[in-house]
Protein backbone atom coordinates (compact mmCIF):
# COMPACT_ATOMS: atom_id res chain seq x y z
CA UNK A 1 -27.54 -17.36 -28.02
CA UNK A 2 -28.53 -20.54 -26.40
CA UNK A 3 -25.70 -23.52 -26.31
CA UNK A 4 -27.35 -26.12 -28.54
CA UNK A 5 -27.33 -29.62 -26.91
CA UNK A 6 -28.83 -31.23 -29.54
CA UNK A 7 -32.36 -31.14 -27.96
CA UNK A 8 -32.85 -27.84 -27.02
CA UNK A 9 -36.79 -28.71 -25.77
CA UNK A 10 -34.64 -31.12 -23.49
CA UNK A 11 -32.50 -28.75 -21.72
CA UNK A 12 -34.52 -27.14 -19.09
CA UNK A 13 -33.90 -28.81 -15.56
CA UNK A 14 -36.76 -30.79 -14.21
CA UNK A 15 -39.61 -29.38 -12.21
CA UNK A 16 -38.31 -30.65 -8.98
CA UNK A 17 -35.63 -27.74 -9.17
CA UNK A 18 -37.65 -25.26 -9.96
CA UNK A 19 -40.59 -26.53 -7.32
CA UNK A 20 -38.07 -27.55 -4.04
CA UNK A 21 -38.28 -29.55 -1.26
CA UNK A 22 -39.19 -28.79 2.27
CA UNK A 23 -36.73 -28.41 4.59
CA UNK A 24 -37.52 -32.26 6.32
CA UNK A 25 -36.61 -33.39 2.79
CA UNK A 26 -33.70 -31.55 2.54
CA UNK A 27 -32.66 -32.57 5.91
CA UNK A 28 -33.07 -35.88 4.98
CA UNK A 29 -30.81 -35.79 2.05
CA UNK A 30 -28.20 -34.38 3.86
CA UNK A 31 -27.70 -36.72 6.67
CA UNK A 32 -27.76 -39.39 4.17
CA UNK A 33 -25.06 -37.10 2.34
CA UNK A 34 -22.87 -36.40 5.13
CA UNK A 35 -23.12 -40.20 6.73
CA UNK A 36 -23.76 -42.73 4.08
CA UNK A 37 -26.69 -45.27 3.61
CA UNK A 38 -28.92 -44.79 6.55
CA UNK A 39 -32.02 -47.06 7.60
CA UNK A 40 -35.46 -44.73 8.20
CA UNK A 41 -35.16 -45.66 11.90
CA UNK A 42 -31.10 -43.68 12.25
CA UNK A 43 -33.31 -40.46 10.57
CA UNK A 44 -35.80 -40.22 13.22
CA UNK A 45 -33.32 -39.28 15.80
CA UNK A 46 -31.48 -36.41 14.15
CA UNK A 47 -34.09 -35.00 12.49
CA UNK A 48 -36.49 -35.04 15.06
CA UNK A 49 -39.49 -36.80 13.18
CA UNK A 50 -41.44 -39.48 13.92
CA UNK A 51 -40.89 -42.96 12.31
CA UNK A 52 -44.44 -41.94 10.10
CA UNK A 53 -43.29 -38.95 9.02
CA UNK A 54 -39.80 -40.63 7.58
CA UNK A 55 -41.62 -43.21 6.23
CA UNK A 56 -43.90 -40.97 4.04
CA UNK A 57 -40.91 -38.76 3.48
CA UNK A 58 -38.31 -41.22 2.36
CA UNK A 59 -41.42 -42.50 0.12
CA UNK A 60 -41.50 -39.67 -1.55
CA UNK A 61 -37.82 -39.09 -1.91
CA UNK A 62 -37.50 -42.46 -3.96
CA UNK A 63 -40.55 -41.54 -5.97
CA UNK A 64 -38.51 -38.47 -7.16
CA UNK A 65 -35.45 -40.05 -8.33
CA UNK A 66 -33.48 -38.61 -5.53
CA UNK A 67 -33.05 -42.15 -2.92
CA UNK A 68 -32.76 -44.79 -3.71
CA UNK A 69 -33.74 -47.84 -1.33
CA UNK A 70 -30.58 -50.55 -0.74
CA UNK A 71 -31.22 -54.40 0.14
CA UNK A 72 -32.70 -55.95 3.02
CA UNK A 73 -30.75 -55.94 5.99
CA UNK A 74 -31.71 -59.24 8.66
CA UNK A 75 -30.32 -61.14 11.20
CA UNK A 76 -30.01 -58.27 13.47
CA UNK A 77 -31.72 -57.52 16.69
CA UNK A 78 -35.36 -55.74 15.73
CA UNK A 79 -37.00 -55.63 12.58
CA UNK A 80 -35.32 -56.23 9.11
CA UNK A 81 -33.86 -52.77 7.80
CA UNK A 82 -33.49 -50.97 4.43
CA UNK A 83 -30.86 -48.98 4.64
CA UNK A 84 -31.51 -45.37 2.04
CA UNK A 85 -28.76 -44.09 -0.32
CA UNK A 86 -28.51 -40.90 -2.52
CA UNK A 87 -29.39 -42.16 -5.84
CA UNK A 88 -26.42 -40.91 -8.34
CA UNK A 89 -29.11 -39.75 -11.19
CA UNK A 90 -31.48 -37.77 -8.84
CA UNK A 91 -29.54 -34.39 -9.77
CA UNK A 92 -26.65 -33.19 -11.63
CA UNK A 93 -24.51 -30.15 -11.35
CA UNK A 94 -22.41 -28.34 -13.47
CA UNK A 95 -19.30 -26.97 -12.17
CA UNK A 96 -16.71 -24.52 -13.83
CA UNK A 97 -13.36 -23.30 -11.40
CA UNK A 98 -11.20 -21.03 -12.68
CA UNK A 99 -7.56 -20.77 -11.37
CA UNK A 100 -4.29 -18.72 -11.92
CA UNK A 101 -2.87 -21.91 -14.38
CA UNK A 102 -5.37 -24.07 -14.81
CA UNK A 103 -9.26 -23.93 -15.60
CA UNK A 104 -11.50 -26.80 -14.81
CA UNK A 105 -14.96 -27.90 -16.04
CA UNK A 106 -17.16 -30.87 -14.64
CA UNK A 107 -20.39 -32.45 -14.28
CA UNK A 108 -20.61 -34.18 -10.83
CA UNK A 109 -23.35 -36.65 -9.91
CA UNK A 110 -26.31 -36.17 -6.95
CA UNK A 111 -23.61 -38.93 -4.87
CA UNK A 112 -21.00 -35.80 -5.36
CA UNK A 113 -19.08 -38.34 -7.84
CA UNK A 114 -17.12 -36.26 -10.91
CA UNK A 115 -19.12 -37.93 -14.19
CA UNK A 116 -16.98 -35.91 -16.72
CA UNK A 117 -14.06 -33.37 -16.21
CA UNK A 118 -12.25 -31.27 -18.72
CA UNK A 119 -9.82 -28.75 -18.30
CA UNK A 120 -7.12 -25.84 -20.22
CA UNK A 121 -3.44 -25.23 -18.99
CA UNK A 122 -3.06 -21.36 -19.84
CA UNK A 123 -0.23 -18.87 -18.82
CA UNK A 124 -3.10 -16.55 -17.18
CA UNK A 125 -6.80 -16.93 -17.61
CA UNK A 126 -7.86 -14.70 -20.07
CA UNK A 127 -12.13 -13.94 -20.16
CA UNK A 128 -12.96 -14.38 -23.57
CA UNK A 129 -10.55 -17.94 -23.88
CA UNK A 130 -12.25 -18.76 -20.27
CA UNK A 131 -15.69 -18.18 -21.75
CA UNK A 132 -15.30 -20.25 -24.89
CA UNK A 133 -13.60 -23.00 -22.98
CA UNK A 134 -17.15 -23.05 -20.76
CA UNK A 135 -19.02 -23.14 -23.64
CA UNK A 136 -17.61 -25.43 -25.68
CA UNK A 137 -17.58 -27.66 -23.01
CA UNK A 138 -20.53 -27.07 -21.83
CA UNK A 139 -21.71 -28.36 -24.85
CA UNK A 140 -19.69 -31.20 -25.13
CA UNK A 141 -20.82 -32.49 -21.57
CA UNK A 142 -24.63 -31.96 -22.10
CA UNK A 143 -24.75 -33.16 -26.04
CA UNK A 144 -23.40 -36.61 -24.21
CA UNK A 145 -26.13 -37.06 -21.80
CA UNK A 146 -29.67 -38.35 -22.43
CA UNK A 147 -32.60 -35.87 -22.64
CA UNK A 148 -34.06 -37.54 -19.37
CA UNK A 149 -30.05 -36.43 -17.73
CA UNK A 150 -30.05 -33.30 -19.54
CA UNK A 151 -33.16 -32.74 -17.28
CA UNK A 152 -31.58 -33.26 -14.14
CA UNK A 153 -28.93 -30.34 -14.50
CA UNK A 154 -29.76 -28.07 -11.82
CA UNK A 155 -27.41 -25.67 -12.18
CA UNK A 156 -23.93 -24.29 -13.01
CA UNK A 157 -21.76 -23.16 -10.29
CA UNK A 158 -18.52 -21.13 -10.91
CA UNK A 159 -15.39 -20.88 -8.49
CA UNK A 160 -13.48 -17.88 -9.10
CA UNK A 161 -11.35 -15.99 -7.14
CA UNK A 162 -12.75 -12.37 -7.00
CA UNK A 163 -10.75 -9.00 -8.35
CA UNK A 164 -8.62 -10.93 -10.92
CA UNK A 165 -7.78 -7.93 -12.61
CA UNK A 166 -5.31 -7.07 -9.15
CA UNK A 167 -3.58 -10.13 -10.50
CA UNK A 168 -1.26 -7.90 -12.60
CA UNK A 169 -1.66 -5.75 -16.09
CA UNK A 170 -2.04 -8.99 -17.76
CA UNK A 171 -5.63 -9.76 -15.85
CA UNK A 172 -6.71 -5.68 -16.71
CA UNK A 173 -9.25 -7.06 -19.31
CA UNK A 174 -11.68 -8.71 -16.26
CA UNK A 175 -12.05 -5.62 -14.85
CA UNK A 176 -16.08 -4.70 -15.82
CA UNK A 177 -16.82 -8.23 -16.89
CA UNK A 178 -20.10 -9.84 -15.57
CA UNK A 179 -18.63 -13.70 -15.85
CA UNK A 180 -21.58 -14.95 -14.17
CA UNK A 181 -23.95 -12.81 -16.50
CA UNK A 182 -22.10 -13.64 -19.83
CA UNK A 183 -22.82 -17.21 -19.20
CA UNK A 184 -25.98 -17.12 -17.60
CA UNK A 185 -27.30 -15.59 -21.30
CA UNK A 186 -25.95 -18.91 -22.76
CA UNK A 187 -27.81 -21.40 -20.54
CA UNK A 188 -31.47 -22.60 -19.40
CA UNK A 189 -30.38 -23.68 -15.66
CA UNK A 190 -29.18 -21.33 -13.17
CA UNK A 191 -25.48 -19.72 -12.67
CA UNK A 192 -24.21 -19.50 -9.22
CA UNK A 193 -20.78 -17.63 -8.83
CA UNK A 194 -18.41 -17.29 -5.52
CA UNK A 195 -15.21 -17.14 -4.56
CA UNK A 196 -12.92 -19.96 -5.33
CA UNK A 197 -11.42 -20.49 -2.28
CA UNK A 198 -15.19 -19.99 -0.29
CA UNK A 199 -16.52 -22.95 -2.73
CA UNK A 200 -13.57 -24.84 -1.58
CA UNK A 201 -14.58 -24.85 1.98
CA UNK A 202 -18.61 -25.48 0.71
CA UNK A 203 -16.62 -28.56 -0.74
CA UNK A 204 -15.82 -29.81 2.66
CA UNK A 205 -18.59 -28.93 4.32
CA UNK A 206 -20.91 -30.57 1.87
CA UNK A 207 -18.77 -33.50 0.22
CA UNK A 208 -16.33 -34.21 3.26
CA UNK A 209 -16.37 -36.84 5.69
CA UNK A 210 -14.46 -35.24 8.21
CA UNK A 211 -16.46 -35.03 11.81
CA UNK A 212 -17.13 -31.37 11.36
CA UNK A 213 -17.87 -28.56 13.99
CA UNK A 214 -20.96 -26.20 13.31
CA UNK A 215 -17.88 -23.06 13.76
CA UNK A 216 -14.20 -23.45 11.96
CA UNK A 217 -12.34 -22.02 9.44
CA UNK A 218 -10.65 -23.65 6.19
CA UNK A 219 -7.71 -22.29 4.72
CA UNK A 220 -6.69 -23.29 1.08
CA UNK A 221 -3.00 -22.94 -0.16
CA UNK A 222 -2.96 -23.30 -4.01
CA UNK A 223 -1.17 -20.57 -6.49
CA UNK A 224 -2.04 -17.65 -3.71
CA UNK A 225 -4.20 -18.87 -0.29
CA UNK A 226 -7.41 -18.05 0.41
CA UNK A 227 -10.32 -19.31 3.07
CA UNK A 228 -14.01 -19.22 3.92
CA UNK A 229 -15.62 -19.62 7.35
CA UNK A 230 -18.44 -21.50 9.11
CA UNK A 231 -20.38 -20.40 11.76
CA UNK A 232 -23.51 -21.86 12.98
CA UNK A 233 -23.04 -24.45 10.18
CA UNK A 234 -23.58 -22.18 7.69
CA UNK A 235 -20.82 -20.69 5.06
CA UNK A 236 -20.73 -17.19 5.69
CA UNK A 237 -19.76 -14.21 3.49
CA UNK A 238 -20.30 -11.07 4.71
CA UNK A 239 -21.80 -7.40 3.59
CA UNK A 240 -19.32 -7.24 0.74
CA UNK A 241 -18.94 -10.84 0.16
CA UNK A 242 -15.42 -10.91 1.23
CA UNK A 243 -15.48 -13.09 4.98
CA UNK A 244 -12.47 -15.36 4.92
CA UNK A 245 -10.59 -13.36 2.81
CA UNK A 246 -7.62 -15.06 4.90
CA UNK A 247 -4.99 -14.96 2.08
CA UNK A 248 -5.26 -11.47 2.64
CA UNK A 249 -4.52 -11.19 6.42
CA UNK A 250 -1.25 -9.35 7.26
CA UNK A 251 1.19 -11.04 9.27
CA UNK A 252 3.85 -10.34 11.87
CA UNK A 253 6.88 -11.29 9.06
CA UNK A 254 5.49 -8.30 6.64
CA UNK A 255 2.99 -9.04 3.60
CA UNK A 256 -0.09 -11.28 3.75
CA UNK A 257 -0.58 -14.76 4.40
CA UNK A 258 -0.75 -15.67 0.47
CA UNK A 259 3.16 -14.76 0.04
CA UNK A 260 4.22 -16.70 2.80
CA UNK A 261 1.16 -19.89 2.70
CA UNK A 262 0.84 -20.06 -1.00
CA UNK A 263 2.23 -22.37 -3.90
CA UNK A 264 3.89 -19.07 -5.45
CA UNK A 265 5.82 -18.54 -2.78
CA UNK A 266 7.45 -21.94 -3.19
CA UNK A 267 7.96 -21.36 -7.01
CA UNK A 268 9.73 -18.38 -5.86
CA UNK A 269 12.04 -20.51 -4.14
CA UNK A 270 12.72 -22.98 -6.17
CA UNK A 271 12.94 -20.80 -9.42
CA UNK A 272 10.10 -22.29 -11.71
CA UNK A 273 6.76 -22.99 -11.79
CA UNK A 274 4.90 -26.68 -10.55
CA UNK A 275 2.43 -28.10 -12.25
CA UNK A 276 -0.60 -27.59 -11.77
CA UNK A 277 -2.45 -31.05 -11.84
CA UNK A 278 0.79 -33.34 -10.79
CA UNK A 279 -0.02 -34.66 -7.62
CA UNK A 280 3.75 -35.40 -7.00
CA UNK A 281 6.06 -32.67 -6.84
CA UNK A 282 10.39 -32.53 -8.02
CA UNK A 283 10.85 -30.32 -5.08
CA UNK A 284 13.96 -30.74 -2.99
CA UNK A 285 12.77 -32.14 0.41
CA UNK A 286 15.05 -29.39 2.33
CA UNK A 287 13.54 -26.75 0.31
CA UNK A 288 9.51 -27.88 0.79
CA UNK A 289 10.53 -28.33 4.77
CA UNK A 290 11.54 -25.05 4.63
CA UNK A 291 9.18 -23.56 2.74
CA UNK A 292 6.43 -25.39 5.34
CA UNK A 293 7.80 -24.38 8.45
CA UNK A 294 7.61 -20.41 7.06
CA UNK A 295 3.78 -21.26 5.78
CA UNK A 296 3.04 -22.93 9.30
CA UNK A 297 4.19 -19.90 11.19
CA UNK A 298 1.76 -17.79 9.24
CA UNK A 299 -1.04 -20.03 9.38
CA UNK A 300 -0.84 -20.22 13.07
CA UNK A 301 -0.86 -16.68 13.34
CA UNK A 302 -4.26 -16.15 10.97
CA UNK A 303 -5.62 -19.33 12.90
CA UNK A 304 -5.15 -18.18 16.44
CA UNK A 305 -6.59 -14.46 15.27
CA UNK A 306 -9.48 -15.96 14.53
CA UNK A 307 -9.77 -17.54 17.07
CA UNK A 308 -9.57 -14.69 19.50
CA UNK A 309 -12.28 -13.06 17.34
CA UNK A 310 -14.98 -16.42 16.34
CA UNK A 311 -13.87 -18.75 19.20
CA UNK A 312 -13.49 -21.08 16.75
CA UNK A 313 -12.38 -24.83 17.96
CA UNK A 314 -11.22 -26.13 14.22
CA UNK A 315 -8.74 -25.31 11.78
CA UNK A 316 -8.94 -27.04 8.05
CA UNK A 317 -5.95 -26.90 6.12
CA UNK A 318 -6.23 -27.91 2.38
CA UNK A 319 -4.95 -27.01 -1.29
CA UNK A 320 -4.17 -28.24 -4.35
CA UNK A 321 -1.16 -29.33 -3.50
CA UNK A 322 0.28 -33.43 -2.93
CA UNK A 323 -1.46 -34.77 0.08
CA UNK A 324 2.29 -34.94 1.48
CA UNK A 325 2.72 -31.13 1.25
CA UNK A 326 -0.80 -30.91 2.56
CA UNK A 327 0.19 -33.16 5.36
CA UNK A 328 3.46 -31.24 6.11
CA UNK A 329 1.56 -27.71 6.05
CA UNK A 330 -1.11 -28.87 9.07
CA UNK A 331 2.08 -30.87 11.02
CA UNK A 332 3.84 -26.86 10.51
CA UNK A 333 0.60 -25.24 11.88
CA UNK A 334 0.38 -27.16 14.78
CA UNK A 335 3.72 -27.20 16.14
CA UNK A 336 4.08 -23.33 15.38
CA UNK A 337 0.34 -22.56 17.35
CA UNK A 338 2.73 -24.82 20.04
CA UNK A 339 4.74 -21.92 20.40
CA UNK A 340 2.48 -19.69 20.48
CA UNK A 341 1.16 -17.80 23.64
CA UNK A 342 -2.88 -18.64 24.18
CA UNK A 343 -3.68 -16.62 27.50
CA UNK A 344 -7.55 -16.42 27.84
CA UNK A 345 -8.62 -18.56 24.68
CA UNK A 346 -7.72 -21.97 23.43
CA UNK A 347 -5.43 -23.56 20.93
CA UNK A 348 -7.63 -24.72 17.92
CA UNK A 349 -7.56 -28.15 16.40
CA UNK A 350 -5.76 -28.41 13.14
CA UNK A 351 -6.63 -31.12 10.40
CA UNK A 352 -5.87 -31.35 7.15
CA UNK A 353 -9.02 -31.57 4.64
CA UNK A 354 -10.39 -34.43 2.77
CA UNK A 355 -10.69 -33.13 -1.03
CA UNK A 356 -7.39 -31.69 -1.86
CA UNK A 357 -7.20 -30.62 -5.44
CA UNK A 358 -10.58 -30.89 -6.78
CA UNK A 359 -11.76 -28.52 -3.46
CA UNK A 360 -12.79 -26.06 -6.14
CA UNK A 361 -14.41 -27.92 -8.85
CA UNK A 362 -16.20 -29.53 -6.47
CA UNK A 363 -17.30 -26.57 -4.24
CA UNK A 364 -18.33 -24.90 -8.00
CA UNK A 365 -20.90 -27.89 -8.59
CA UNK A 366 -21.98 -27.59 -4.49
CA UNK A 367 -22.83 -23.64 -5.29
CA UNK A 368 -26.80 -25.43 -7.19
CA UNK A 369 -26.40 -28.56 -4.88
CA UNK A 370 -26.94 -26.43 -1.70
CA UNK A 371 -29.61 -23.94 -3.55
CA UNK A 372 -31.91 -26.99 -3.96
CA UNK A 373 -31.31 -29.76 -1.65
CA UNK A 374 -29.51 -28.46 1.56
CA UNK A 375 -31.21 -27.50 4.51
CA UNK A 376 -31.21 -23.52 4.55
CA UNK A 377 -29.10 -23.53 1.54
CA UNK A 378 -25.46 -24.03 3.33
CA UNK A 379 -23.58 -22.44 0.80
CA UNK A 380 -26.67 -20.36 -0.66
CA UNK A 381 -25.41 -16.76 -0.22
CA UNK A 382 -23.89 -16.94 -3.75
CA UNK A 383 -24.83 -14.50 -6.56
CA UNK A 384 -27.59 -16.41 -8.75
CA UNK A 385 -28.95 -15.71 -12.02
């Protein structure tokens, strides 16, 4: 069964996702992606090419739909300048994240901007209510757009954490589902799937504006924690798909990191469950500091592992949690990796990351963004239909 959009001859994505760019195009569109409006003459530098080759490059870029070309800069020292922005139409991206409370859906824009969003509250996600929430929204979001939009889409990318069905006897009915596969029948675009808390770290690397290192880890703290790694600026995942399974690192204290670093173990605390898109909290202060200082012991402990492993100079801390609580977590890491002995290897830097609760959603939609239009496919390890 195909989702109808209303113009079905309408719905498969534009040659130039099917075709691709070279990788001086891609490059291209990733500096200007990572760093804002740039004039030709700031590309030449970090991509190596000459001013002729940018030229023709750029040229082409804006004849695709993919740049567009800003106004006149003068007055300055040197010739006049146009300085070269993603154009918000060149590409969209579907994105679909599914979490322990609360599953997402959203089309985000070639500028990384969210153009629609809808999501479900449930008590656990089941996989038949999660599929007909993706397609009936699915539906909704393409049937809006114009046939020349609907030709943009260039993919769906899912977050998910993997092995829901260890979740408890209530998640027992994933077990032998193909999500990805289910879905991928439905649509004319591709289906990308990873892990949830891996697509949250794509969303940094791809959407943040953090200075970034080419090696660090990112650790997210939402219902349980989770993480993905970068090394050689590249997302990596591993023979069985499972690098920066942080969450499940074991930790001096007993358990893993996720029942120490993890919004359940609050709940735990306080006796009831937070909400899962409120980005204030009715937590008593005492309680969160508390809760903080434990979580920042075992962060420190995964961060400085890996760093005796990776050498790794960077540690991101983020989660869909208030930017307070995300704040408090990092301030907890560092003093705790204070404390810590470092003989023969050096203390990472701790930040806090830059997209908070839509990490996921966003990382989902990054999954067809990086296929396409990054250089070497950052993120593109992820299973594709």
């Amino acid at each position: 069964m195909l989702i109808n959009t209303g113009q079905e001859e309408d719905a498969m994505p534009n040659d130039h996702a099917a075709a691709g760019l070279s990788r001086n195009e891609r490059l291209i569109l990733s500096l200007i992606r990572r760093h804002g409006p740039m004039p030709r003459a700031a590309l030449s530098q970090p991509t190596g090419l000459s001013a002729q080759s940018i030229t023709n490059l750029t040229r082409k870029l804006i004849q695709a739909g993919y740049l567009d070309a800003g106004e006149v800069v003068r007055g300055k020292v040197g010739q006049p300048s146009t300085p070269l922005a993603l154009a918000p139409d060149g590409a969209l991206f579907l994105g679909l994240k599914i979490g322990r409370r609360l599953a997402e859906l959203a089309l985000v824009d070639f500028a990384g901007r969210v153009r629609m969003h809808r999501q479900e509250v449930h008590a656990h996600p089941d996989p038949d209510r999660i599929l007909a929430f993706a397609r009936q929204g699915l539906a909704t979001l393409t049937g809006s757009l114009t046939p020349a939009h609907r030709a943009r889409i260039a993919g769906l990318g899912v977050a998910t954490p993997y092995r829901l069905w260890d979740w408890g006897a209530e998640m027992a009915d994933w077990l032998g589902r193909d999500l990805r596969g289910e879905l991928a029948r439905d649509l004319r675009y591709p289906v990308f799937l990873d892990n949830d808390a891996t697509t949250a770290c794509g969303a940094e690397l791809i959407f943040g504006r953090s200075a970034l290192p080419r090696d660090f880890i990112h650790i997210y703290v939402a219902h349980f924690a989770g993480g993905g790694i970068v090394l050689d600026g590249a997302l990596r995942h591993g023979p069985s798909r499972n690098a920066g399974a942080l969450g499940s690192m074991p930790i001096p204290e007993g358990g893993q990191l996720l029942d120490r670093a993890s919004v359940s173990a609050l709940e735990q605390r306080i006796g009831r469950s937070l909400p899962p898109d409120d980005e204030g909290w009715d937590v008593p202060e005492a309680v969160e500091r508390a809760w903080a200082r434990d979580a920042g012991r075992a962060l420190a402990f995964v961060a400085m592992s890996a760093v005796a492993l990776a050498d790794l100079p960077l540690v991101v801390i983020d989660g869909a949690v208030p930017t307070a609580t995300r704040a408090r977590l990092a301030a907890a890491t560092r003093a705790a990796l204070a404390d810590m002995p470092a003989a023969g290897i050096d203390r990472p830097q701790v930040i806090e990351g830059s997209m908070g609760r839509m990490a996921r959603i966003l990382g989902a939609a990054a999954l067809p963004l990086s296929h396409h239009f990054q250089p070497d496919g950052a993120l593109d390890q992820g299973v594709c239909a």
